[in-house]
PDB file of N, CA and C in Angstrom:
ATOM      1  N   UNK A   1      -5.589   3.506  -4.591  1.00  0.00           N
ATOM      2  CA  UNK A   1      -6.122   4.208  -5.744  1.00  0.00           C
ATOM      3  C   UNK A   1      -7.164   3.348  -6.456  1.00  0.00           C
ATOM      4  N   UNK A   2      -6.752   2.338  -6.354  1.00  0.00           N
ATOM      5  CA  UNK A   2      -7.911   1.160  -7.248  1.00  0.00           C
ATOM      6  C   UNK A   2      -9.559   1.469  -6.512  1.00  0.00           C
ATOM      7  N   UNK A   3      -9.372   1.671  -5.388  1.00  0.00           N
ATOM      8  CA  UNK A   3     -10.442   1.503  -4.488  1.00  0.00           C
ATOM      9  C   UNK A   3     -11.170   3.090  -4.899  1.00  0.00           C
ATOM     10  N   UNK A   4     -10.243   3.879  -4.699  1.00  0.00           N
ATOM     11  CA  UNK A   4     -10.857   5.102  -4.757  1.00  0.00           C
ATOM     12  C   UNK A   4     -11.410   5.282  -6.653  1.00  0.00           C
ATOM     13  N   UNK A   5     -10.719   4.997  -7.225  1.00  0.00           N
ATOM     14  CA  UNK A   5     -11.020   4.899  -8.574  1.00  0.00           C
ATOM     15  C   UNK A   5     -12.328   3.598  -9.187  1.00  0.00           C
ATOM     16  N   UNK A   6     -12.343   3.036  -8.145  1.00  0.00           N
ATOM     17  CA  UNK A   6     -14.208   2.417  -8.213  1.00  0.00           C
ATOM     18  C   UNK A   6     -13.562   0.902  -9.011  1.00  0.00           C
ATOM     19  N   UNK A   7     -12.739   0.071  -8.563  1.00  0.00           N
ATOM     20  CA  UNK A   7     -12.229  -1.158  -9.191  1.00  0.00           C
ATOM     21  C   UNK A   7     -12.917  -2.219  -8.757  1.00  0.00           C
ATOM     22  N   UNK A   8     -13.490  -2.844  -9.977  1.00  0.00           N
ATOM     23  CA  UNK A   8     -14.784  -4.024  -9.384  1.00  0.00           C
ATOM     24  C   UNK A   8     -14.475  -4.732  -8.544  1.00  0.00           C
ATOM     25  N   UNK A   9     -12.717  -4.765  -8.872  1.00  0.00           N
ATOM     26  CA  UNK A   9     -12.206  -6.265  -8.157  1.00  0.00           C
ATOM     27  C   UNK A   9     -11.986  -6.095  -6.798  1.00  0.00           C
ATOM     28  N   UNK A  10     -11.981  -4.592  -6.301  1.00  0.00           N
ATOM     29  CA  UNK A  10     -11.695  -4.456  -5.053  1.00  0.00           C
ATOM     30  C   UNK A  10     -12.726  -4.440  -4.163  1.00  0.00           C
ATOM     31  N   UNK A  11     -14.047  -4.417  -4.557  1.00  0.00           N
ATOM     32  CA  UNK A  11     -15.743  -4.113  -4.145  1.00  0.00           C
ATOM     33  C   UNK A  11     -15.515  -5.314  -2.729  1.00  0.00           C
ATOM     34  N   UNK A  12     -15.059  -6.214  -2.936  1.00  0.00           N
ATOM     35  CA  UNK A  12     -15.217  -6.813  -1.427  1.00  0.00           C
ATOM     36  C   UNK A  12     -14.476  -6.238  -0.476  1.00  0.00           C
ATOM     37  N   UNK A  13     -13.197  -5.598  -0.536  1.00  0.00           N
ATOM     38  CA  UNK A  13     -12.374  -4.740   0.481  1.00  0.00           C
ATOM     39  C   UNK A  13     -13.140  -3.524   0.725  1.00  0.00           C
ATOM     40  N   UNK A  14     -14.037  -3.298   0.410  1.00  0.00           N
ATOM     41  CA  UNK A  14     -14.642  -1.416   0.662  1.00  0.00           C
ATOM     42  C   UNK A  14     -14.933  -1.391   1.957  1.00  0.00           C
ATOM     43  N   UNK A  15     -15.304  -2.619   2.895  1.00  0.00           N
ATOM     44  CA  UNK A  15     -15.759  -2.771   4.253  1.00  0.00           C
ATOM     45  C   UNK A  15     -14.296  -2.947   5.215  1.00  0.00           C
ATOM     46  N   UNK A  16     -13.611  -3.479   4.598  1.00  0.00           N
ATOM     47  CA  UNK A  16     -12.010  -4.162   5.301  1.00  0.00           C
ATOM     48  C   UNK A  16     -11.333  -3.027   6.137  1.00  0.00           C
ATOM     49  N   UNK A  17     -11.095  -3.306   6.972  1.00  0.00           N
ATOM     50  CA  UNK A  17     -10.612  -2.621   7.995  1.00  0.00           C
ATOM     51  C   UNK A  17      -9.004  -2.237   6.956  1.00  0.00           C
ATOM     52  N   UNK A  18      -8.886  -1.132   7.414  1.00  0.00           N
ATOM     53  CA  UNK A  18      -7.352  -0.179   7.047  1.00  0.00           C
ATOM     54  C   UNK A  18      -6.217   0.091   7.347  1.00  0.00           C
ATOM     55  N   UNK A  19      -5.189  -0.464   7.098  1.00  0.00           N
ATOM     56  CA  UNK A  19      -3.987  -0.160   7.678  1.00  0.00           C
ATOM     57  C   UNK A  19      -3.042   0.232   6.516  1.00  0.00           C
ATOM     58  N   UNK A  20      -2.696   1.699   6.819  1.00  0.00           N
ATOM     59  CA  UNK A  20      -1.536   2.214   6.234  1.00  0.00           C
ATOM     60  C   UNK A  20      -0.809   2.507   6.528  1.00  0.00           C
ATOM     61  N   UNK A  21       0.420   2.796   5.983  1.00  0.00           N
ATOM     62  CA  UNK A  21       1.878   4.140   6.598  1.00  0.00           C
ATOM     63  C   UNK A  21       1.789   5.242   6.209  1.00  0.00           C
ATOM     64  N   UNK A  22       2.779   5.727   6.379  1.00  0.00           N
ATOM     65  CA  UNK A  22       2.975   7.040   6.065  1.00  0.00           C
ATOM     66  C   UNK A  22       3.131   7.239   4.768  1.00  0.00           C
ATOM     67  N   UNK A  23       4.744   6.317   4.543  1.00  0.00           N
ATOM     68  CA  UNK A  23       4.894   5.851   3.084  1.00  0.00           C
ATOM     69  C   UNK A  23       3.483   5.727   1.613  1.00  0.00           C
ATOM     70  N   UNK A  24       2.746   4.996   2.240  1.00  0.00           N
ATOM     71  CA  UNK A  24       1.164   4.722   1.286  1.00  0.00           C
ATOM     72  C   UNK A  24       0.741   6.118   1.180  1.00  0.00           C
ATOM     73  N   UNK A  25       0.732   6.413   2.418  1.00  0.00           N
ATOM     74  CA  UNK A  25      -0.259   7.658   2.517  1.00  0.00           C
ATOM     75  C   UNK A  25      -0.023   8.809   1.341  1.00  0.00           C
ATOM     76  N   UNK A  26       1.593   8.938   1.773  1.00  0.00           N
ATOM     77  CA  UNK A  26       2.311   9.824   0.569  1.00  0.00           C
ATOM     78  C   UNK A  26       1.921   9.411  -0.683  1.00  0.00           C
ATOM     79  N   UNK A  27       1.858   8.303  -1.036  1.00  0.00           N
ATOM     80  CA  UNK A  27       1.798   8.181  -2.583  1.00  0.00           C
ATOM     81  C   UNK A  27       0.448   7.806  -3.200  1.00  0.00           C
ATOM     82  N   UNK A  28      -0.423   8.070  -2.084  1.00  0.00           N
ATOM     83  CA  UNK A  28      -2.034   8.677  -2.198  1.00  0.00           C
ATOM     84  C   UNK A  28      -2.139   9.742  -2.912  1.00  0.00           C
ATOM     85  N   UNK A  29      -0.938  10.949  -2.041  1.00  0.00           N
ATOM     86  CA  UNK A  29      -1.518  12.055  -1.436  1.00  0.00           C
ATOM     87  C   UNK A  29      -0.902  12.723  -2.984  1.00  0.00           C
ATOM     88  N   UNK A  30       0.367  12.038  -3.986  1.00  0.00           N
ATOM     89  CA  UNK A  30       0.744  12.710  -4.624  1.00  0.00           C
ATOM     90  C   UNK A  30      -0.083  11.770  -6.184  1.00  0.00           C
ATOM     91  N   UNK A  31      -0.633  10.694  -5.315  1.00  0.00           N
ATOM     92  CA  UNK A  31      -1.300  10.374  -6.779  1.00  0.00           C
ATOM     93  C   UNK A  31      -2.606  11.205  -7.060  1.00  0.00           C
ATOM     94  N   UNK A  32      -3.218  11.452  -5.925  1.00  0.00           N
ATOM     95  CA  UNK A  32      -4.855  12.526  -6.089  1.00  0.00           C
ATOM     96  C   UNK A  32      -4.223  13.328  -6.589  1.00  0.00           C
ATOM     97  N   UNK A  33      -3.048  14.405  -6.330  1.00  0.00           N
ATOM     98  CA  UNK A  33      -2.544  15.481  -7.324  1.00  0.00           C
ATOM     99  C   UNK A  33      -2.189  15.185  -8.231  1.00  0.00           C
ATOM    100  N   UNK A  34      -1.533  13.919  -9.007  1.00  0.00           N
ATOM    101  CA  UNK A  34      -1.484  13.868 -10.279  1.00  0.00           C
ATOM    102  C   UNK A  34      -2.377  13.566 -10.958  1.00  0.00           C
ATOM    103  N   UNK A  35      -3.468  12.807 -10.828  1.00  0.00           N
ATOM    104  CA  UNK A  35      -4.683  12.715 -11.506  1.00  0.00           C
ATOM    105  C   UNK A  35      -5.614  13.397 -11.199  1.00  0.00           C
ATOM    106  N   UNK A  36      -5.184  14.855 -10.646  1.00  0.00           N
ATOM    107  CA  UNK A  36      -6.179  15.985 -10.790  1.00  0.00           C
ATOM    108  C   UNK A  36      -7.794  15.833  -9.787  1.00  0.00           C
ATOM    109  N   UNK A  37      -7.536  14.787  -9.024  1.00  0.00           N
ATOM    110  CA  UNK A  37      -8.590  14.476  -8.530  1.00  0.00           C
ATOM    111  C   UNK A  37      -9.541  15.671  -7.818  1.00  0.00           C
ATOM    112  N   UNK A  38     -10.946  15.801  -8.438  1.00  0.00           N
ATOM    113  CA  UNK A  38     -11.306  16.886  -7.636  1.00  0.00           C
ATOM    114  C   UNK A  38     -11.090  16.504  -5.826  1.00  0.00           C
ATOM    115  N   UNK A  39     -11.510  17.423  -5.260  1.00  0.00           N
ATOM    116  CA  UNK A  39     -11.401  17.486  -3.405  1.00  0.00           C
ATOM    117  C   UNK A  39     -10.392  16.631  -3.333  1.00  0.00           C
ATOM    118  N   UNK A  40      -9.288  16.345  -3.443  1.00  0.00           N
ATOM    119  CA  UNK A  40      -8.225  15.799  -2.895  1.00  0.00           C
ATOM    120  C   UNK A  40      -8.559  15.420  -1.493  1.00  0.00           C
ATOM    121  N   UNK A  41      -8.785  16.624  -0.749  1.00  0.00           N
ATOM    122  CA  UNK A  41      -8.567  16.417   0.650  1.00  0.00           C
ATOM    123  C   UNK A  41      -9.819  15.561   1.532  1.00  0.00           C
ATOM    124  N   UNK A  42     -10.756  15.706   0.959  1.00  0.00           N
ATOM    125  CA  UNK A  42     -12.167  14.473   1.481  1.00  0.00           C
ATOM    126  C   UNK A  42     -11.177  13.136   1.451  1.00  0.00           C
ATOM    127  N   UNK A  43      -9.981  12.318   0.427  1.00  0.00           N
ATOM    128  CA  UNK A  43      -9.664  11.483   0.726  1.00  0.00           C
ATOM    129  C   UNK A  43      -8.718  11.533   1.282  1.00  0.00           C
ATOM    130  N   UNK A  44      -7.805  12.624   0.928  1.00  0.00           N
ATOM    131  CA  UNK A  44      -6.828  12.373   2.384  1.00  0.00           C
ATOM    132  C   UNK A  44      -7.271  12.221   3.974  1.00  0.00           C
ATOM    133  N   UNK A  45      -8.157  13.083   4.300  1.00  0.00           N
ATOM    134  CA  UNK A  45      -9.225  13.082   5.397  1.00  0.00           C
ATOM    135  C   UNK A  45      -9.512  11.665   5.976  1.00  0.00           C
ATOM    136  N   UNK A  46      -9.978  10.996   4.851  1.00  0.00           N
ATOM    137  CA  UNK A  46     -10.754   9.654   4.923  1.00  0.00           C
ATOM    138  C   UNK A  46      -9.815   8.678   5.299  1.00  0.00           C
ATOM    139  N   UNK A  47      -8.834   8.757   4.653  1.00  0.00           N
ATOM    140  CA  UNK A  47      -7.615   7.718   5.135  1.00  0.00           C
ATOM    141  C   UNK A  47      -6.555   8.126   6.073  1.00  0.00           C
ATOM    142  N   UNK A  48      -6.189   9.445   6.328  1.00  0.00           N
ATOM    143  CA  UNK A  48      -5.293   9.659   7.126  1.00  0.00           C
ATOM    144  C   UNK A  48      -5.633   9.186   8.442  1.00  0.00           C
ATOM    145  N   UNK A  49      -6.702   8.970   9.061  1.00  0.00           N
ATOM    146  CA  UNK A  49      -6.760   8.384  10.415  1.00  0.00           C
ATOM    147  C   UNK A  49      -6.576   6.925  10.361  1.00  0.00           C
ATOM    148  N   UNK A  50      -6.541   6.183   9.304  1.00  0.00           N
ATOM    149  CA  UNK A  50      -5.597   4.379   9.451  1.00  0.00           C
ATOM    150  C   UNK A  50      -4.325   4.194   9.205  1.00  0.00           C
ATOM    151  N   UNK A  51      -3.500   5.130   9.606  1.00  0.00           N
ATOM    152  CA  UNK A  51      -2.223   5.402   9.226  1.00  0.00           C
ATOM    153  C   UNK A  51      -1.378   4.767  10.400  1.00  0.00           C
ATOM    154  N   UNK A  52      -0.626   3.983  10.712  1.00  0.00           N
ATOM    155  CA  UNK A  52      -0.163   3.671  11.511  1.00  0.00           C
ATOM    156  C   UNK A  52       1.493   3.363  11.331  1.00  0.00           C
ATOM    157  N   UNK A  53       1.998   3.571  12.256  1.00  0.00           N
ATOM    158  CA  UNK A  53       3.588   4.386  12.135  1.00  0.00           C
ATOM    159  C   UNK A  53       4.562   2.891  11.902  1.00  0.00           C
ATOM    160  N   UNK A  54       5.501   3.134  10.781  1.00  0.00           N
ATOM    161  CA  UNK A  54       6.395   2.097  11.015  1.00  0.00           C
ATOM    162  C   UNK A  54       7.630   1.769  11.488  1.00  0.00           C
ATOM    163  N   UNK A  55       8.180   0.875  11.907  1.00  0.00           N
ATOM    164  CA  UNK A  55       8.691   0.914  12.874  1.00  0.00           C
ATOM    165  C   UNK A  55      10.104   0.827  12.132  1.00  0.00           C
ATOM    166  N   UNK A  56      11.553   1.413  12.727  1.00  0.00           N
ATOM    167  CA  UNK A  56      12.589   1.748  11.716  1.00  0.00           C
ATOM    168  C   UNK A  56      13.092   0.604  11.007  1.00  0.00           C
ATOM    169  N   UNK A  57      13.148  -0.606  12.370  1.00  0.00           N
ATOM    170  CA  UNK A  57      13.631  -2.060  12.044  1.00  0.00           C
ATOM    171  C   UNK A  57      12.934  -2.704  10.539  1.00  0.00           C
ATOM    172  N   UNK A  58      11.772  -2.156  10.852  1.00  0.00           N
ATOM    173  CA  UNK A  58      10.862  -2.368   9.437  1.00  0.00           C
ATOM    174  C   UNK A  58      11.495  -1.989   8.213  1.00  0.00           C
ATOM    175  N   UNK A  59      11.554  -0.709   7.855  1.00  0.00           N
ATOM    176  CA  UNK A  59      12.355  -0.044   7.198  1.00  0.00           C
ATOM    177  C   UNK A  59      13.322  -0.287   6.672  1.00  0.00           C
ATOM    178  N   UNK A  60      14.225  -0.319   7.358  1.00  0.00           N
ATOM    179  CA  UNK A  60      15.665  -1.327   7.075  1.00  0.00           C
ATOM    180  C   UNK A  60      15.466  -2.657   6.370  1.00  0.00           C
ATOM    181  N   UNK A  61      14.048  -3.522   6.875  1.00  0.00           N
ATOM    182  CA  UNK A  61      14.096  -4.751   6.437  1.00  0.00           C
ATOM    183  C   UNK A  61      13.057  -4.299   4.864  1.00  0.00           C
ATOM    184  N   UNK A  62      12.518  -3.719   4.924  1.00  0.00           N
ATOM    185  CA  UNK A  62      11.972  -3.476   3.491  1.00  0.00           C
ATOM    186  C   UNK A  62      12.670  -3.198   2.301  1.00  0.00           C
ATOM    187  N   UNK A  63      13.892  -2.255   2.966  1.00  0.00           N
ATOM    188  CA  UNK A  63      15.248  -1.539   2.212  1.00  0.00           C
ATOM    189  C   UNK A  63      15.931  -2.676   1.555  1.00  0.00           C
ATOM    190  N   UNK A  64      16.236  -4.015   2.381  1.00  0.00           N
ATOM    191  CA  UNK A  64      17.059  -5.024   1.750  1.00  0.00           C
ATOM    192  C   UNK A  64      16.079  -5.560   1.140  1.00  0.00           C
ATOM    193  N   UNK A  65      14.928  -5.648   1.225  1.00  0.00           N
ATOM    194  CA  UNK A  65      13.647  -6.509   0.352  1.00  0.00           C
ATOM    195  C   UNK A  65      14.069  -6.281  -1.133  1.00  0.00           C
ATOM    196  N   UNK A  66      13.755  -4.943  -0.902  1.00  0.00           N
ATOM    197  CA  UNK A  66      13.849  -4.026  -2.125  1.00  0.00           C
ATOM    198  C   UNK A  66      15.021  -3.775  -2.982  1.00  0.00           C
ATOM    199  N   UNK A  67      16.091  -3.972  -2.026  1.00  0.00           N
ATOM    200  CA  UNK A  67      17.438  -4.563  -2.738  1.00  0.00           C
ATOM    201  C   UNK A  67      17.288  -5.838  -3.558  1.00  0.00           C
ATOM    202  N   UNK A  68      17.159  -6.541  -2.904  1.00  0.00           N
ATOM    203  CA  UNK A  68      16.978  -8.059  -2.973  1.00  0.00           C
ATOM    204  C   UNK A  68      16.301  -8.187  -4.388  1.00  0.00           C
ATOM    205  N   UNK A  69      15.388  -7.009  -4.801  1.00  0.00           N
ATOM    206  CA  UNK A  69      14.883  -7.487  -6.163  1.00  0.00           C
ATOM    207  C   UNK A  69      14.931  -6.010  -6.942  1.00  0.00           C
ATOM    208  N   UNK A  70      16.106  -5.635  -6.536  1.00  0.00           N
ATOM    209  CA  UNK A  70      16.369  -4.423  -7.717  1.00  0.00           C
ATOM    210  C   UNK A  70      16.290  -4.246  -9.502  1.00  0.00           C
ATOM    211  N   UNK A  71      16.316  -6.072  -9.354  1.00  0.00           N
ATOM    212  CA  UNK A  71      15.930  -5.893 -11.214  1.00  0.00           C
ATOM    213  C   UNK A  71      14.421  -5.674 -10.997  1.00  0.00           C
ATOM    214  N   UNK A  72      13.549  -5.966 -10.139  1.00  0.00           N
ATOM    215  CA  UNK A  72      12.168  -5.629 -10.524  1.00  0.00           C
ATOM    216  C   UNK A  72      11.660  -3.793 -10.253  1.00  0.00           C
ATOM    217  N   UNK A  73      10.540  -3.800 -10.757  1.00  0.00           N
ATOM    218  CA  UNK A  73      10.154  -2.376 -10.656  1.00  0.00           C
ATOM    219  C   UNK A  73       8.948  -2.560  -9.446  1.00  0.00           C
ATOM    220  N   UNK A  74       9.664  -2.491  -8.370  1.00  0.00           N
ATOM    221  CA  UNK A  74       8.663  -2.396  -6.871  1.00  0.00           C
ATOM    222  C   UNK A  74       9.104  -1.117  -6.156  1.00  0.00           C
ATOM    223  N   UNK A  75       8.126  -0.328  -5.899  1.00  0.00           N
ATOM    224  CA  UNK A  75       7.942   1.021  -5.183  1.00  0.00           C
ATOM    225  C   UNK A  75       8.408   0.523  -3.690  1.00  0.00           C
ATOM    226  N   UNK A  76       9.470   1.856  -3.312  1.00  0.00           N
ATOM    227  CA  UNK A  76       9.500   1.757  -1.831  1.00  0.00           C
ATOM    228  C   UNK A  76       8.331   1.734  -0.681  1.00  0.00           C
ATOM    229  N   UNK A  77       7.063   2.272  -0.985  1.00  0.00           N
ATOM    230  CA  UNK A  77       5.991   2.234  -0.175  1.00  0.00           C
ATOM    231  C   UNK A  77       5.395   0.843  -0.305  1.00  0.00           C
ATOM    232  N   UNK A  78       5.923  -0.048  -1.421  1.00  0.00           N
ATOM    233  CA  UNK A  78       4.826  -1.153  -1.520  1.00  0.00           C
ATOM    234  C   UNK A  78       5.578  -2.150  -0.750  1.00  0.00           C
ATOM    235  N   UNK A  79       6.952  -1.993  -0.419  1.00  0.00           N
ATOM    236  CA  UNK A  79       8.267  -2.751  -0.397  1.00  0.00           C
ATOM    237  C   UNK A  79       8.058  -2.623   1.399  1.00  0.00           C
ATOM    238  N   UNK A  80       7.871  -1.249   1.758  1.00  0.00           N
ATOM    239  CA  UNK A  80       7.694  -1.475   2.824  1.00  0.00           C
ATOM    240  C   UNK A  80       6.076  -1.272   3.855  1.00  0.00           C
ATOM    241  N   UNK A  81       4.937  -1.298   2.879  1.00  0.00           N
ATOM    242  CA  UNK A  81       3.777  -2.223   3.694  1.00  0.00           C
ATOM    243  C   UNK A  81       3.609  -3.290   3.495  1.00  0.00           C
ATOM    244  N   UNK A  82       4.612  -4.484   2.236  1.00  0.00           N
ATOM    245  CA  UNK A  82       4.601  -5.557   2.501  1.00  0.00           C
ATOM    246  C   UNK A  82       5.213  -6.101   4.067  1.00  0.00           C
ATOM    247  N   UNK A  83       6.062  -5.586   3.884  1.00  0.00           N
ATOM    248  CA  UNK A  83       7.101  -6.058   5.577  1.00  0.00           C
ATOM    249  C   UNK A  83       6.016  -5.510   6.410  1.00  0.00           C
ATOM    250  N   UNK A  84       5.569  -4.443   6.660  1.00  0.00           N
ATOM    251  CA  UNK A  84       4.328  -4.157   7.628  1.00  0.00           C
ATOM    252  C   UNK A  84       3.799  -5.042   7.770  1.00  0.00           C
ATOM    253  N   UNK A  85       3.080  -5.382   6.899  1.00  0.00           N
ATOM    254  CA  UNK A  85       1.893  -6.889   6.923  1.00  0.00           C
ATOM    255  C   UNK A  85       2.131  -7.706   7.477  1.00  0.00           C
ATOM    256  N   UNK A  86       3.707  -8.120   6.557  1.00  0.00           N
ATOM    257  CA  UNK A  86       4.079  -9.773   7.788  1.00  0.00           C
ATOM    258  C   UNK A  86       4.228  -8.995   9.327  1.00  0.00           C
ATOM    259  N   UNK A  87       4.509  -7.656   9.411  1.00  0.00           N
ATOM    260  CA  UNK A  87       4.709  -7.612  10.762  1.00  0.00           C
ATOM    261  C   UNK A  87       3.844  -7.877  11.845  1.00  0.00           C
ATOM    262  N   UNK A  88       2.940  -7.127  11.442  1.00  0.00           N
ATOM    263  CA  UNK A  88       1.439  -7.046  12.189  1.00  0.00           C
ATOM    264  C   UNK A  88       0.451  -8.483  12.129  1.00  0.00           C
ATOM    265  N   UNK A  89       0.856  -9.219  11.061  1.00  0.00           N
ATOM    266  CA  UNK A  89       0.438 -10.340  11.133  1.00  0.00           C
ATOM    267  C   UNK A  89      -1.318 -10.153  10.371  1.00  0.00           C
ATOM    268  N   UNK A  90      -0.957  -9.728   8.990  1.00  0.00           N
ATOM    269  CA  UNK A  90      -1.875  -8.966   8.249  1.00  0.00           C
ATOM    270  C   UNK A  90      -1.967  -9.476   7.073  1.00  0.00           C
ATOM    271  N   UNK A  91      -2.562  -9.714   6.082  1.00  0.00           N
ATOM    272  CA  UNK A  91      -2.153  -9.544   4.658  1.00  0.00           C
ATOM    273  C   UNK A  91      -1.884  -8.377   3.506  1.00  0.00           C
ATOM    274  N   UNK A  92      -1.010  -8.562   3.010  1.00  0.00           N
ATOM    275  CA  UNK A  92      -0.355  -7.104   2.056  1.00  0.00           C
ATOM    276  C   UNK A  92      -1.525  -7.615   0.691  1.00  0.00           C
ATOM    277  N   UNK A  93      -2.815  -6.667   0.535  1.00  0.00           N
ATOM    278  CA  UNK A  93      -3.456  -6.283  -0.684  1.00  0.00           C
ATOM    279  C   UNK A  93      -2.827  -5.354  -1.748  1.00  0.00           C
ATOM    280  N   UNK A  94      -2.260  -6.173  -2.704  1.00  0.00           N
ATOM    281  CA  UNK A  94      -2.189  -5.602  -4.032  1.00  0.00           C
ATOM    282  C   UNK A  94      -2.437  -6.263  -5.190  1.00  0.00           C
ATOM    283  N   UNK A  95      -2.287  -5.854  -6.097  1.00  0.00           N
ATOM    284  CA  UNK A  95      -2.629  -6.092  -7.465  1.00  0.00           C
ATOM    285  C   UNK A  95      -1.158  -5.850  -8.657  1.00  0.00           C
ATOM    286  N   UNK A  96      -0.184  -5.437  -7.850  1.00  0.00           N
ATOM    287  CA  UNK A  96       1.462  -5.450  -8.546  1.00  0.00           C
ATOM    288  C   UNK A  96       1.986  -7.004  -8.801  1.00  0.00           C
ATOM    289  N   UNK A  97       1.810  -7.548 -10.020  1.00  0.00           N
ATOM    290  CA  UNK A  97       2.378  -8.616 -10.176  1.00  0.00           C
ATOM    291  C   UNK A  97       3.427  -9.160  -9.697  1.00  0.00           C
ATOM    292  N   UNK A  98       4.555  -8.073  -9.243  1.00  0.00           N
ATOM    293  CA  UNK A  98       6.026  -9.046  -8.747  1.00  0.00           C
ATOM    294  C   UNK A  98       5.225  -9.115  -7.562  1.00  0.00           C
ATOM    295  N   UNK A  99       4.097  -9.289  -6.565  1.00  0.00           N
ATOM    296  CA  UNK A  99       4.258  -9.418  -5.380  1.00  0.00           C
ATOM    297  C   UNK A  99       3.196 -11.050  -5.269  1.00  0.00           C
ATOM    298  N   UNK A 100       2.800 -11.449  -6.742  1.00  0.00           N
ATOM    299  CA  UNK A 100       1.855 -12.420  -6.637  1.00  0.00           C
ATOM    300  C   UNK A 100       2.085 -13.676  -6.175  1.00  0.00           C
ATOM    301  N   UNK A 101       2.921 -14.250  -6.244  1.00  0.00           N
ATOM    302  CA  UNK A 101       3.511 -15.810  -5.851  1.00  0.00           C
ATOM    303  C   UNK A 101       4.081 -15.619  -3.927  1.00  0.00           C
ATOM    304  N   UNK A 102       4.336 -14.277  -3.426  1.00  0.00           N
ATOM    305  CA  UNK A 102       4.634 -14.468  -2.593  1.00  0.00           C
ATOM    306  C   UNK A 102       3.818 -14.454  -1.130  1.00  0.00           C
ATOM    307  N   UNK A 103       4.199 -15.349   0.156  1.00  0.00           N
ATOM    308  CA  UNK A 103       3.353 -15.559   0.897  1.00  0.00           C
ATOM    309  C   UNK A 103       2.997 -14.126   1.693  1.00  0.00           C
ATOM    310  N   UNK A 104       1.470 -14.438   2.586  1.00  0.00           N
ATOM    311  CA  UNK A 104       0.823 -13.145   2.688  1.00  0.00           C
ATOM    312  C   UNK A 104       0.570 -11.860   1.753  1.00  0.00           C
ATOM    313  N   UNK A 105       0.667 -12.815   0.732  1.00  0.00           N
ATOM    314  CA  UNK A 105      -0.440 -11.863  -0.060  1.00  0.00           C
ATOM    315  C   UNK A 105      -1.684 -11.978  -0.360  1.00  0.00           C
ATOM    316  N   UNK A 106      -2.815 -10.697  -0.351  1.00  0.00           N
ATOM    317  CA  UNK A 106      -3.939 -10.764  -0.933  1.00  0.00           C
ATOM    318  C   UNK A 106      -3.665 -10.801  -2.443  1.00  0.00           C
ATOM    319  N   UNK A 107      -3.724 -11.236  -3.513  1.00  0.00           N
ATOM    320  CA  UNK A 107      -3.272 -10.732  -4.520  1.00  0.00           C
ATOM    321  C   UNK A 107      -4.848 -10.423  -5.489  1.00  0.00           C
ATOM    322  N   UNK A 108      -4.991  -9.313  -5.888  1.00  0.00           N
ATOM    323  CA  UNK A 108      -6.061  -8.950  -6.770  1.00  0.00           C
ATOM    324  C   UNK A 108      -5.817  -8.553  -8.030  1.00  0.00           C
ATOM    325  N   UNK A 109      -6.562  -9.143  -9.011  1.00  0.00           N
ATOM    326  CA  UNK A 109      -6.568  -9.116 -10.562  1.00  0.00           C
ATOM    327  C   UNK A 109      -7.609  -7.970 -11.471  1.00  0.00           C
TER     328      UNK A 109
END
């Protein structure tokens, strides 16, 4: 959303190659409907082809991540394209503070 919403800080990722889930994708797809975004679907369009499937083992290991820090307020989609990242051997880009100190992160301000 940062990206699509024109965030200065993200202006060097606009070229960066894409990797999402399904999970992300969803909470694209229900954030363009909550912020009314005109054409919704030009960006679903745009991103649904870097979508790449995760794998269940993943899942499971994101699930205890996300256990693991139930006092914090971390989204299941963010919980599990972090574990993606280390999977693929990637870095997890965000800008959610509980994810800043930890390794493989891009972290953006």
């Amino acid at each position: 959303m940062e990206i699509i919403e024109g965030s200065k800080q993200y202006n060097s990722y606009l070229d960066a190659e894409i990797i999402i889930n399904n999970f992300t994708f969803a909470e694209l797809c229900y954030n363009l409907l909550k912020d009314k975004r005109l054409n919704p679907e030009s960006y679903t369009k745009k991103y649904a082809k870097h979508i790449v499937s995760v794998a269940p083992d993943w899942i499971e290991e994101a699930m205890k991540f996300r256990f693991s820090w139930k006092d914090r307020k971390v989204s299941i989609p963010d919980c599990i394209g972090y574990v993606m990242a280390k999977k693929l051997g990637v870095k997890f880009l965000t800008g959610d503070k509980e994810f800043r100190n930890l390794e493989n992160i891009e972290f953006v301000q």
